[in-house]
N, C-alpha and C. Protein backbone atom coordinates (compact mmCIF):
# COMPACT_ATOMS: atom_id res chain seq x y z
N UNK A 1 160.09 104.31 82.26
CA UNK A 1 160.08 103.78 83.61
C UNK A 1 158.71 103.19 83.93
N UNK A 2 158.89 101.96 84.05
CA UNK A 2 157.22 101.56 84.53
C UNK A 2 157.35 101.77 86.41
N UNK A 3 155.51 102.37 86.14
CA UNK A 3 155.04 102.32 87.74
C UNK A 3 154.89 101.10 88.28
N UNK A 4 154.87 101.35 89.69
CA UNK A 4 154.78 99.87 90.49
C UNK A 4 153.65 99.71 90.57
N UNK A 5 153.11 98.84 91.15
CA UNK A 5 151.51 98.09 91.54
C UNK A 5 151.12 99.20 92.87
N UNK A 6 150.42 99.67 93.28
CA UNK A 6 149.74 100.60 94.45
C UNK A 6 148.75 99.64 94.67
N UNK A 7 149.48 99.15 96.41
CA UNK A 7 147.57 98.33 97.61
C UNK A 7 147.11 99.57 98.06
N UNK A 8 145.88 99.64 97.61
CA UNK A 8 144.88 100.35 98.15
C UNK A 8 143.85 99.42 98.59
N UNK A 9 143.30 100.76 99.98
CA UNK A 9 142.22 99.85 100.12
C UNK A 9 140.89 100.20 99.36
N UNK A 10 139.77 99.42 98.70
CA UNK A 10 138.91 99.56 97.94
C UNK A 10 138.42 101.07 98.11
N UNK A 11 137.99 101.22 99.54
CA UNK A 11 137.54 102.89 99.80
C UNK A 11 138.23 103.73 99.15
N UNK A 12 139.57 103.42 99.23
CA UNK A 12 140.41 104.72 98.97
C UNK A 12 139.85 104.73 97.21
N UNK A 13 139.58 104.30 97.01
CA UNK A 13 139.31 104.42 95.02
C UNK A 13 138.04 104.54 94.50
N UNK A 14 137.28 104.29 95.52
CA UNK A 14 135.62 104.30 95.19
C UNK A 14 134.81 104.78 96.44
N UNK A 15 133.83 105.28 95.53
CA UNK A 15 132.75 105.32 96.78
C UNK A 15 131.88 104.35 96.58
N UNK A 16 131.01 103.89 97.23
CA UNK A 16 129.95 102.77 97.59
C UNK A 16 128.90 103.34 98.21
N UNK A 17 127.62 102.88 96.94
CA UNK A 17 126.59 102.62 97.48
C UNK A 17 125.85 102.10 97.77
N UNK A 18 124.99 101.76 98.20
CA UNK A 18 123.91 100.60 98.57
C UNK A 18 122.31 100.81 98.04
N UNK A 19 122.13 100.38 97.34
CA UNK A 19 120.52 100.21 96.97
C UNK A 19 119.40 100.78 97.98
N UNK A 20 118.03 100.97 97.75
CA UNK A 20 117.23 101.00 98.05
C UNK A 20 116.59 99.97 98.35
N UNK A 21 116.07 100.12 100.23
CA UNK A 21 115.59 98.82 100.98
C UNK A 21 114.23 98.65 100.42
N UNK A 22 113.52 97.39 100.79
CA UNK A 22 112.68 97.05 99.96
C UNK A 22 111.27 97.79 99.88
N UNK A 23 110.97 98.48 100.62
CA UNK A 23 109.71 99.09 100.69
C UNK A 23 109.94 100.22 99.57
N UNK A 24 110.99 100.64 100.08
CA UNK A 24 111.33 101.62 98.78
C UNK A 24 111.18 101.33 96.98
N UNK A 25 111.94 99.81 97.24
CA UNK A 25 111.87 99.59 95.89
C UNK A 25 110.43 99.30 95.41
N UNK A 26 109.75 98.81 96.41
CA UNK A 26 107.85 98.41 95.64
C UNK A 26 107.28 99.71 94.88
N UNK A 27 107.82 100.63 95.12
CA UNK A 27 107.42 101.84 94.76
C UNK A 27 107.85 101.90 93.21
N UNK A 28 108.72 101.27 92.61
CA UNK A 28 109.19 101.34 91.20
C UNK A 28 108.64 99.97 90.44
N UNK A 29 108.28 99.82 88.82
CA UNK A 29 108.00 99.00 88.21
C UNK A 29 109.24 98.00 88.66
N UNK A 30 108.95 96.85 88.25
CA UNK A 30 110.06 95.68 88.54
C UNK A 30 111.06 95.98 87.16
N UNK A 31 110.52 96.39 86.21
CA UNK A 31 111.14 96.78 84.95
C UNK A 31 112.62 97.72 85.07
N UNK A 32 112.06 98.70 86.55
CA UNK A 32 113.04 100.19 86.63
C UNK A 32 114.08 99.39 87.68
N UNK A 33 113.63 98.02 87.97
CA UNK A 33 114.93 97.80 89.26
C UNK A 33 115.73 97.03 88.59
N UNK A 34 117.05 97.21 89.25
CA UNK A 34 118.11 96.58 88.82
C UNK A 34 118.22 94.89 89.54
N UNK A 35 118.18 94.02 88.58
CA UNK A 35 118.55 92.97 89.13
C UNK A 35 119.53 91.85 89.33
N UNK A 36 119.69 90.81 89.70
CA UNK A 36 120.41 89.70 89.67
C UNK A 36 120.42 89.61 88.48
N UNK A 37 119.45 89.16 87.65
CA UNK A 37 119.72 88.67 86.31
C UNK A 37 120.26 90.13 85.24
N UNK A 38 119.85 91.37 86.13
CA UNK A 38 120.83 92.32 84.72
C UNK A 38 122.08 92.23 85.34
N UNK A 39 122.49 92.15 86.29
CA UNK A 39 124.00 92.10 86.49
C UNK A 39 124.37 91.15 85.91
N UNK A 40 124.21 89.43 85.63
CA UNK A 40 124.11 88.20 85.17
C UNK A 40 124.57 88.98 83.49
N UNK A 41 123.32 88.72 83.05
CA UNK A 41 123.38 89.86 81.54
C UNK A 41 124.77 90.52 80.88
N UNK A 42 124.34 91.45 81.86
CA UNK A 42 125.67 93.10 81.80
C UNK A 42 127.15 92.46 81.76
N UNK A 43 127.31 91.40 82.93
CA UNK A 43 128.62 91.18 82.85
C UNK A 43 129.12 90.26 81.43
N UNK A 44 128.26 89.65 80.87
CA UNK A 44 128.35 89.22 79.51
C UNK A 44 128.60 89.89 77.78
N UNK A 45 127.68 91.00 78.64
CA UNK A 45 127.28 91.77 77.54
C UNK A 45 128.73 92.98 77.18
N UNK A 46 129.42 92.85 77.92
CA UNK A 46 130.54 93.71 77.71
C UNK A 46 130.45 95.28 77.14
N UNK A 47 129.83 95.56 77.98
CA UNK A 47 129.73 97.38 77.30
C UNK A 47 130.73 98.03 78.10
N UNK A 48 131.32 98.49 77.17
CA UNK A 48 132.56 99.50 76.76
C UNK A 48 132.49 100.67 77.66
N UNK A 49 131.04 101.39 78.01
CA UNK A 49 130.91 102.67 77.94
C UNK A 49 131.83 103.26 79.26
N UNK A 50 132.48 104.45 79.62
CA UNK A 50 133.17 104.79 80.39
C UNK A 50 132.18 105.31 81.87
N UNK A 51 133.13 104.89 83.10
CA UNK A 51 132.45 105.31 84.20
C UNK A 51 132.52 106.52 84.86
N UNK A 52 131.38 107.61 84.66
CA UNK A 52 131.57 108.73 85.18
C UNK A 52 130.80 108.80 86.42
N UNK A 53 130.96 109.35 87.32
CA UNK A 53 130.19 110.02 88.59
C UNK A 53 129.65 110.57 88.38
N UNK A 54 127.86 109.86 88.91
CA UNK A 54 126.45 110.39 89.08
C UNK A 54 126.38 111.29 90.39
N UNK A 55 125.42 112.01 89.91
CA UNK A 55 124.64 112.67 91.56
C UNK A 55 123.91 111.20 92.31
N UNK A 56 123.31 110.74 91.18
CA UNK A 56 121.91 109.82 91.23
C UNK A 56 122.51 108.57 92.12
N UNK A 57 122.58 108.37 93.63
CA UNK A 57 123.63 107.41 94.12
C UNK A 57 122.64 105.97 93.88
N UNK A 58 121.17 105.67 93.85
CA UNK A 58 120.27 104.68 93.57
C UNK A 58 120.15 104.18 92.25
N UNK A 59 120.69 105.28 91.20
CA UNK A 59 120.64 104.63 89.75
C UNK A 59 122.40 104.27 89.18
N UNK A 60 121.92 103.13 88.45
CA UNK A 60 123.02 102.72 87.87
C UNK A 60 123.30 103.50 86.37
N UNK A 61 124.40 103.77 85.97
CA UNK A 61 124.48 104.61 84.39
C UNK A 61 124.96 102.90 83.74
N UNK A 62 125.48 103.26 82.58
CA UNK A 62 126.84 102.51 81.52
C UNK A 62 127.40 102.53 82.01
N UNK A 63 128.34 101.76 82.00
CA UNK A 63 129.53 102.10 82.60
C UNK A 63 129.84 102.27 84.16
N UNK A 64 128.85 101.61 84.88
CA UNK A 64 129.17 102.09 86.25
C UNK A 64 129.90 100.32 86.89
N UNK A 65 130.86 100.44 87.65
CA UNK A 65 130.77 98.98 88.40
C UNK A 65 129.57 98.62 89.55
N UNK A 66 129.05 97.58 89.78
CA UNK A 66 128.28 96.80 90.61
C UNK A 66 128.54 95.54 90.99
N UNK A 67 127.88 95.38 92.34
CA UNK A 67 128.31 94.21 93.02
C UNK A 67 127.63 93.63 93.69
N UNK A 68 127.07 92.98 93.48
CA UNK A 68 125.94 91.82 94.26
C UNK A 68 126.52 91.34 95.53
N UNK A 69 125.51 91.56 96.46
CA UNK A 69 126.30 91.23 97.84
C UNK A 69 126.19 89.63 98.66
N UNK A 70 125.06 88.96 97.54
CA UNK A 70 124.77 88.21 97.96
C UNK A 70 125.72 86.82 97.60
N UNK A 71 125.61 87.19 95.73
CA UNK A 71 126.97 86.39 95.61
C UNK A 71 127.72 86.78 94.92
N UNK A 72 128.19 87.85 95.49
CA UNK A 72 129.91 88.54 95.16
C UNK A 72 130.29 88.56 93.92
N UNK A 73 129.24 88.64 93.06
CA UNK A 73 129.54 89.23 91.63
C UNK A 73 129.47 90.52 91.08
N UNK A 74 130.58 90.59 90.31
CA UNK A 74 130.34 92.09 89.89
C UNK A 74 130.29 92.11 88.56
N UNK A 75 129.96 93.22 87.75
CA UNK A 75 129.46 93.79 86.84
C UNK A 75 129.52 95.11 86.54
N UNK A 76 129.75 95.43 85.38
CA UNK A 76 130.31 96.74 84.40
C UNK A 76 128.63 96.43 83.78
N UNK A 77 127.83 97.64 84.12
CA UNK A 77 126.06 98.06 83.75
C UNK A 77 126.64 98.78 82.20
N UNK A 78 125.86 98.13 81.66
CA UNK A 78 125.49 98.18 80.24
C UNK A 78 124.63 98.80 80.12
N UNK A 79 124.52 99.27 78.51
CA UNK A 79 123.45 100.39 77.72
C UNK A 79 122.19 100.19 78.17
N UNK A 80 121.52 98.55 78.22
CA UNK A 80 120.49 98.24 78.25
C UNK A 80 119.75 98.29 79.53
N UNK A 81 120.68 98.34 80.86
CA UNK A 81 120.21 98.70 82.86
C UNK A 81 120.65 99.90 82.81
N UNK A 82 120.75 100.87 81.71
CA UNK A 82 121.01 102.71 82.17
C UNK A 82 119.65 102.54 82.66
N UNK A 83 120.37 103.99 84.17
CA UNK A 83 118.79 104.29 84.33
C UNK A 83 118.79 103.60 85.42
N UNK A 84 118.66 102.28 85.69
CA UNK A 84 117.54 101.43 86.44
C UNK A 84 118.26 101.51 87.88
N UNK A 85 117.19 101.25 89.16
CA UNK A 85 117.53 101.31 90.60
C UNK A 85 117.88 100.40 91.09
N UNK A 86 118.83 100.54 91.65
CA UNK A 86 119.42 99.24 92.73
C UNK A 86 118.57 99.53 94.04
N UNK A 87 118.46 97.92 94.73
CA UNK A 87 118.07 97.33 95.51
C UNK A 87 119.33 97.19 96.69
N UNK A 88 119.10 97.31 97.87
CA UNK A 88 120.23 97.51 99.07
C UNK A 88 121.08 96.17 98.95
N UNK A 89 120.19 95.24 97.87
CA UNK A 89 121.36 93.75 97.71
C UNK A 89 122.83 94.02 97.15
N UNK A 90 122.37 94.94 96.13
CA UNK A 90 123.51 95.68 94.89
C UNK A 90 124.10 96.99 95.44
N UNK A 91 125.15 96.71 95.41
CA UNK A 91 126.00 98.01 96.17
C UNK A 91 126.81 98.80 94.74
N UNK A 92 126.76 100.15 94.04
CA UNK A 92 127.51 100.41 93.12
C UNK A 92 128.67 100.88 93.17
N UNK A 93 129.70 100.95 92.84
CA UNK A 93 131.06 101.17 92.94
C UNK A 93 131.52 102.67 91.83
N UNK A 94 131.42 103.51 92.65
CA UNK A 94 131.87 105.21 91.86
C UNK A 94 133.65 105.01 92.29
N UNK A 95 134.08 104.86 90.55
CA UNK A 95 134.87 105.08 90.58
C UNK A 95 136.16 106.35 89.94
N UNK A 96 136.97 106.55 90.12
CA UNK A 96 137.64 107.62 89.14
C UNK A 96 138.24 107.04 87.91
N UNK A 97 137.50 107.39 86.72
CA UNK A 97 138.22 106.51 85.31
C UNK A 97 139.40 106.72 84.71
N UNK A 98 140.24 108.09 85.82
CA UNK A 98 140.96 108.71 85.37
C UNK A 98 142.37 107.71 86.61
N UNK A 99 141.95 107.18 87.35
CA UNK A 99 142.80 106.24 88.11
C UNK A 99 142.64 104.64 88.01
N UNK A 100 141.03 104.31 87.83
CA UNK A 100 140.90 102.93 87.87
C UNK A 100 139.77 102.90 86.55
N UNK A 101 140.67 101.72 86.03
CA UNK A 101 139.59 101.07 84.77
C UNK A 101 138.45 100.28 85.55
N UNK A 102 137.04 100.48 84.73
CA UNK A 102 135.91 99.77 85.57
C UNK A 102 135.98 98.52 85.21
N UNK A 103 136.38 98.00 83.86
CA UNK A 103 136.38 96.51 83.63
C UNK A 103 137.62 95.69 84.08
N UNK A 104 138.41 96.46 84.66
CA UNK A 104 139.80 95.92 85.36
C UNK A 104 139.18 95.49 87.18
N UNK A 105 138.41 96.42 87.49
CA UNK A 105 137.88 96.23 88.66
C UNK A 105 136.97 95.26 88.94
N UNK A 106 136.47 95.06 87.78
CA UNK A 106 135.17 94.43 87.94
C UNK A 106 136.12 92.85 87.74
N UNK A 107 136.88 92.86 86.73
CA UNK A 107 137.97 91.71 86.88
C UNK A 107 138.57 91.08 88.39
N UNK A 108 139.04 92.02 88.87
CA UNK A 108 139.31 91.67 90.08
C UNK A 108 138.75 91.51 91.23
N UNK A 109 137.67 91.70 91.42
CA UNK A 109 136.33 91.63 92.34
C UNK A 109 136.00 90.12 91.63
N UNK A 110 135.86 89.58 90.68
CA UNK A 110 135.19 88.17 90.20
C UNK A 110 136.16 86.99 90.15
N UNK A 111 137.22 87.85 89.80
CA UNK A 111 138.72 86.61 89.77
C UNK A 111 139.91 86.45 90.62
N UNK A 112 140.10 87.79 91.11
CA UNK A 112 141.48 87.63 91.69
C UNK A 112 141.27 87.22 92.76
N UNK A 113 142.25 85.80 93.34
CA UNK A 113 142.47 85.04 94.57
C UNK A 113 142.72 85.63 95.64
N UNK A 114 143.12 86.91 95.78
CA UNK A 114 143.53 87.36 96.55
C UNK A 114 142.08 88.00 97.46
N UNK A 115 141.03 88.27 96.26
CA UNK A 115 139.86 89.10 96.43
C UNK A 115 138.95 87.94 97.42
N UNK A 116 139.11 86.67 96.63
CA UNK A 116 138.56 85.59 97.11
C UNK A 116 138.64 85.39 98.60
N UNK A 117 140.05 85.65 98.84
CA UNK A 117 140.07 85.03 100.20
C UNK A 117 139.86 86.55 100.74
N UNK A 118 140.15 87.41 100.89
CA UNK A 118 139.36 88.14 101.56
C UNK A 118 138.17 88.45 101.80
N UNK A 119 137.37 87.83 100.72
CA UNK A 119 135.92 88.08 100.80
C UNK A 119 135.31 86.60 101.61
N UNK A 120 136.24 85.30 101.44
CA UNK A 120 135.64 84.42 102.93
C UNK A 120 136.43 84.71 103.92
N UNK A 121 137.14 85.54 104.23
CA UNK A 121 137.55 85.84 105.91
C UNK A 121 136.25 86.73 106.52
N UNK A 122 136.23 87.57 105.43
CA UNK A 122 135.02 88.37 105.89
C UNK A 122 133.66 88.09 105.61
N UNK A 123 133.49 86.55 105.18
CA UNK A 123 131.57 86.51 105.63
C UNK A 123 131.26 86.62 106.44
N UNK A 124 130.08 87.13 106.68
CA UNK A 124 129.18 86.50 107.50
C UNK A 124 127.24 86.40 107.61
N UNK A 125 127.40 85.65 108.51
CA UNK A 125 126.36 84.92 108.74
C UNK A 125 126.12 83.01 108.88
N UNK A 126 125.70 83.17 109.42
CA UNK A 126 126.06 80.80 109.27
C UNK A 126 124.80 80.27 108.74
N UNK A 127 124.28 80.83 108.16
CA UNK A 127 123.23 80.31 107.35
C UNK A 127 123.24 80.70 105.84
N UNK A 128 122.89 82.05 105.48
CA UNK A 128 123.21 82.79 104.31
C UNK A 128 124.50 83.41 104.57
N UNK A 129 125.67 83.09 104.41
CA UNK A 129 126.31 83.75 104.16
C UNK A 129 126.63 84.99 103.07
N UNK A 130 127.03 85.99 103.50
CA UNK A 130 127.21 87.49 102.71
C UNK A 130 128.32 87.85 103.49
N UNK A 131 128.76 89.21 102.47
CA UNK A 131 129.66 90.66 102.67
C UNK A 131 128.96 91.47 103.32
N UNK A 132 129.78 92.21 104.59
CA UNK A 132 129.15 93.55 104.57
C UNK A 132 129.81 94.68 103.59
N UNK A 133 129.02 95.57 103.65
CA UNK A 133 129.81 96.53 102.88
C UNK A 133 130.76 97.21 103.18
N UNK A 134 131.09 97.48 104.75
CA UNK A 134 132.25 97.43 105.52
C UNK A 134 133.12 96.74 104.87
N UNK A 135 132.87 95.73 105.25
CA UNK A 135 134.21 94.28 104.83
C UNK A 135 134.85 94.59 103.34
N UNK A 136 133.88 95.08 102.51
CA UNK A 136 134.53 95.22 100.70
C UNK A 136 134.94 96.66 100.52
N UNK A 137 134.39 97.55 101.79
CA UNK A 137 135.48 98.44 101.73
C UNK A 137 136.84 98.49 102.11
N UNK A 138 137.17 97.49 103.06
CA UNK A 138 138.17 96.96 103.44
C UNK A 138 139.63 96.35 102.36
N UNK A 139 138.78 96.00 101.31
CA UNK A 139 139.60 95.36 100.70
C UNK A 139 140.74 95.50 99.97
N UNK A 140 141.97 94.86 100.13
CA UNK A 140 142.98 95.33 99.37
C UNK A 140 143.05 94.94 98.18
N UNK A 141 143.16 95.81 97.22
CA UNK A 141 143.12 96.07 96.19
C UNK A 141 144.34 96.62 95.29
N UNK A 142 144.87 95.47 94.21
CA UNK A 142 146.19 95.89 93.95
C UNK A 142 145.92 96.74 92.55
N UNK A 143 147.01 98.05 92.39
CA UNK A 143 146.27 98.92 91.39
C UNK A 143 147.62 99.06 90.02
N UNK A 144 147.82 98.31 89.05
CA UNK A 144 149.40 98.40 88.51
C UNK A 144 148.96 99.71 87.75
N UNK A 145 149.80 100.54 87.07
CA UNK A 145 149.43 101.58 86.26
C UNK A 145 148.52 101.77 85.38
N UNK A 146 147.27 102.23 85.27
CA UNK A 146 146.01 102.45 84.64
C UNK A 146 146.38 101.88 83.41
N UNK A 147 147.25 102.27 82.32
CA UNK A 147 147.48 101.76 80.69
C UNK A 147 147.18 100.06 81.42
N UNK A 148 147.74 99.32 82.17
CA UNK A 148 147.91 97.61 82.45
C UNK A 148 146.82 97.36 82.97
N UNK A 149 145.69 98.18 83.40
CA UNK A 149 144.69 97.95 83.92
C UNK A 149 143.49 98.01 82.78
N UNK A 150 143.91 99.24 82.11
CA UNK A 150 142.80 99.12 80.14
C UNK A 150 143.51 97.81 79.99
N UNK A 151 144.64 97.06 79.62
CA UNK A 151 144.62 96.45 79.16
C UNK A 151 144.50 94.90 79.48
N UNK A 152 144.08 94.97 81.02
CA UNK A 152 143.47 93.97 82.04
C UNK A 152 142.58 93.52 81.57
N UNK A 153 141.40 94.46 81.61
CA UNK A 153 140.32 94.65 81.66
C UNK A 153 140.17 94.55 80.24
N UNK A 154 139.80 95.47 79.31
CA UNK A 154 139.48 95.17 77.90
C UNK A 154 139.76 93.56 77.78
N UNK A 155 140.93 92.72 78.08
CA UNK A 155 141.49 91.16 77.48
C UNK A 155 139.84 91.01 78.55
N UNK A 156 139.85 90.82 79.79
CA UNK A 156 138.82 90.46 80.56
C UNK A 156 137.38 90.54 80.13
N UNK A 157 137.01 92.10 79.67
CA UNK A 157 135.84 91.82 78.89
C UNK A 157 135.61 91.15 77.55
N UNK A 158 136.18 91.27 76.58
CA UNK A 158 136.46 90.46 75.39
C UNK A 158 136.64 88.85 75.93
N UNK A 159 137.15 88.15 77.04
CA UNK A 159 136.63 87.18 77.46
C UNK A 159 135.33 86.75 77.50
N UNK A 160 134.40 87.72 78.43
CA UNK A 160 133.28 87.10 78.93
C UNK A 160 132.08 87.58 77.44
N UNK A 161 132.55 88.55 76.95
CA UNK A 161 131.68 88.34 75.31
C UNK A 161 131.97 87.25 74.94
N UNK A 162 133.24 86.30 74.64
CA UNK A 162 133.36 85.28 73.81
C UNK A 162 132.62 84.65 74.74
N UNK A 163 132.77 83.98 76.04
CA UNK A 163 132.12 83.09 77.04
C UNK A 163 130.43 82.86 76.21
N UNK A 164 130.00 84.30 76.41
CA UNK A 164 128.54 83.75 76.15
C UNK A 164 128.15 84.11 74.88
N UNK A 165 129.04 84.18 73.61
CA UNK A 165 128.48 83.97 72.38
C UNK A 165 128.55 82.43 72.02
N UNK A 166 129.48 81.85 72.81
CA UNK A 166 130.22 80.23 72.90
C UNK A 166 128.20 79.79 73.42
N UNK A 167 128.07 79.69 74.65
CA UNK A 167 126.98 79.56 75.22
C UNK A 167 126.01 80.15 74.20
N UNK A 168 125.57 80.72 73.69
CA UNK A 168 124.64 80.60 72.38
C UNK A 168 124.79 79.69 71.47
N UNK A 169 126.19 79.36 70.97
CA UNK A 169 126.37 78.84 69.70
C UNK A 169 125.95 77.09 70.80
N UNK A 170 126.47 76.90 71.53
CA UNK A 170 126.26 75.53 72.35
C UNK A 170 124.45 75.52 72.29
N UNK A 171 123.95 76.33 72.69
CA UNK A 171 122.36 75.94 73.02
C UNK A 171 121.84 76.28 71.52
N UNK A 172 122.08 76.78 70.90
CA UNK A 172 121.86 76.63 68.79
C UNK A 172 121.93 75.20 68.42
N UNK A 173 123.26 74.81 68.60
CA UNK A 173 123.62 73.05 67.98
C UNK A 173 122.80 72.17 69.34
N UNK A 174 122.41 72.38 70.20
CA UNK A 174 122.15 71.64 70.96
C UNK A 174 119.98 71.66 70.49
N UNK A 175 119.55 72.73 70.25
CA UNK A 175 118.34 72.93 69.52
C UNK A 175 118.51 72.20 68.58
N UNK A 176 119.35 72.28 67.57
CA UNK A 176 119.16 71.87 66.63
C UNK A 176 119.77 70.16 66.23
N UNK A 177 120.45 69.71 67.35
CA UNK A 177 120.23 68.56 67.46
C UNK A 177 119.15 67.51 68.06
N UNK A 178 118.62 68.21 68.71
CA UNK A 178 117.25 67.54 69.24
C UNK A 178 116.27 67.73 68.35
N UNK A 179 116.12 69.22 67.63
CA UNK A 179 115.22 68.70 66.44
C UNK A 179 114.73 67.57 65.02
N UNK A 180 116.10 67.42 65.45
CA UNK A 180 116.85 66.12 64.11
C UNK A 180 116.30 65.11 65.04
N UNK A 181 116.95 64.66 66.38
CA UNK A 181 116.48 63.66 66.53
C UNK A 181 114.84 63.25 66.80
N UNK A 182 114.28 64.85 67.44
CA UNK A 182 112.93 64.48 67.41
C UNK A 182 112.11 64.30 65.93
N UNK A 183 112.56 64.85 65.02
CA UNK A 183 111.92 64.62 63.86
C UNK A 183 112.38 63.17 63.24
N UNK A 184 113.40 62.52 63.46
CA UNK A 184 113.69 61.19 63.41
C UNK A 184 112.60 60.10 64.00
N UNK A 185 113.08 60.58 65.65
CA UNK A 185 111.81 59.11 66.11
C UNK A 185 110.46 59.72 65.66
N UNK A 186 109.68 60.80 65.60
CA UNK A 186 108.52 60.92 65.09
C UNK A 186 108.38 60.38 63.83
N UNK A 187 109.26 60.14 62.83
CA UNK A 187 109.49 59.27 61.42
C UNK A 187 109.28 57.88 61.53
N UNK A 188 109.99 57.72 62.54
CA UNK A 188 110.11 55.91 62.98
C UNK A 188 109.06 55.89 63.59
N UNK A 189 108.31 56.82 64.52
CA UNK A 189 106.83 56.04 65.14
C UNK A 189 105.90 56.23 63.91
N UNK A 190 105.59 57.06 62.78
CA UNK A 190 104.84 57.10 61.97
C UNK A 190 104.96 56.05 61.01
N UNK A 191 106.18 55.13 60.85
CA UNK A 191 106.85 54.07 60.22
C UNK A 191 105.90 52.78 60.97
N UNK A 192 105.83 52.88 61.77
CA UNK A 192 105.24 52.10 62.98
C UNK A 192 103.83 51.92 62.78
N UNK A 193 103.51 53.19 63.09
CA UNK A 193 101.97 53.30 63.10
C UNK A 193 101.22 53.32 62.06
């Protein structure tokens, strides 16, 4: 018998936290904070590791989901941001691994249309627009039976690994076509000169 899909709202499945405001964070190397570019990273980097519940609500583990509030990306924290502190920009998402897959979530927070438009009903601001964290607790969130959600998620991360090994192999041939051609015209101006 397959289970049906369960709307929940985001709260009901996670807790949320919010980073450390900025005075706080000056207090840590820039090294120990979590940033834009490791979430950027992490979500590429596809680590596997499973999401358990910290005491530590400011540090991110493996395996934890995150979400940039600024532009609504999320991210499954990898081996390499264990450890490191979020900033009140990055809100982390404690979830139960025993109900929700983290790379299924993190899927649906970045892709699903449904997520989309709820997340522009609820901007705000008219200049910078953002989420509150209210608003993404709000969110409905469709949950099909955990096995369809590993297997959401796993197809989803194995995506964004291929994405940016593609994006390596592109900026490799793209190096190495400009070297050809720069070592070409430097041939032809020495032909010259």
């Amino acid at each position: 018998m397959v289970s049906e899909v369960q709307i929940l709202k985001l709260s009901a499945i996670a807790h949320t936290y919010l980073g450390l405001n900025s005075q706080e964070i000056r207090k840590f190397s820039q090294d120990d904070v979590y940033s834009s570019d490791d979430l950027n990273k992490d979500l590429s980097l596809g680590g596997k590791d499973a999401n358990r519940p910290h005491k530590e609500k400011y540090k991110v583990h493996a395996g934890d989901v995150v979400m940039h509030l600024m532009s609504n990306q999320a991210a499954v924290v990898s081996q390499k941001s264990d450890g490191k502190i979020i900033s009140q920009r990055i809100m982390k998402l404690d979830i139960d691994p025993r109900k929700v897959n983290n790379w299924y979530l993190c899927y649906l927070l970045n892709e699903s249309n449904t997520i989309k438009h709820q997340a522009f009903q609820a901007m705000e601001g008219s200049i910078l627009r953002h989420l509150a964290i209210s608003n993404i607790r709000d969110f409905s969130i469709e949950l099909p039976p955990l096995q369809r959600q590993k297997e959401i998620g796993e197809m989803y991360r194995k995506y964004l690994i291929n994405e940016r090994l593609l994006e390596v192999k592109k900026q490799l041939i793209r190096k190495s076509v400009l070297n050809v051609l720069n070592k070409m015209n430097n041939d032809k101006e020495n032909e010259n000169g």
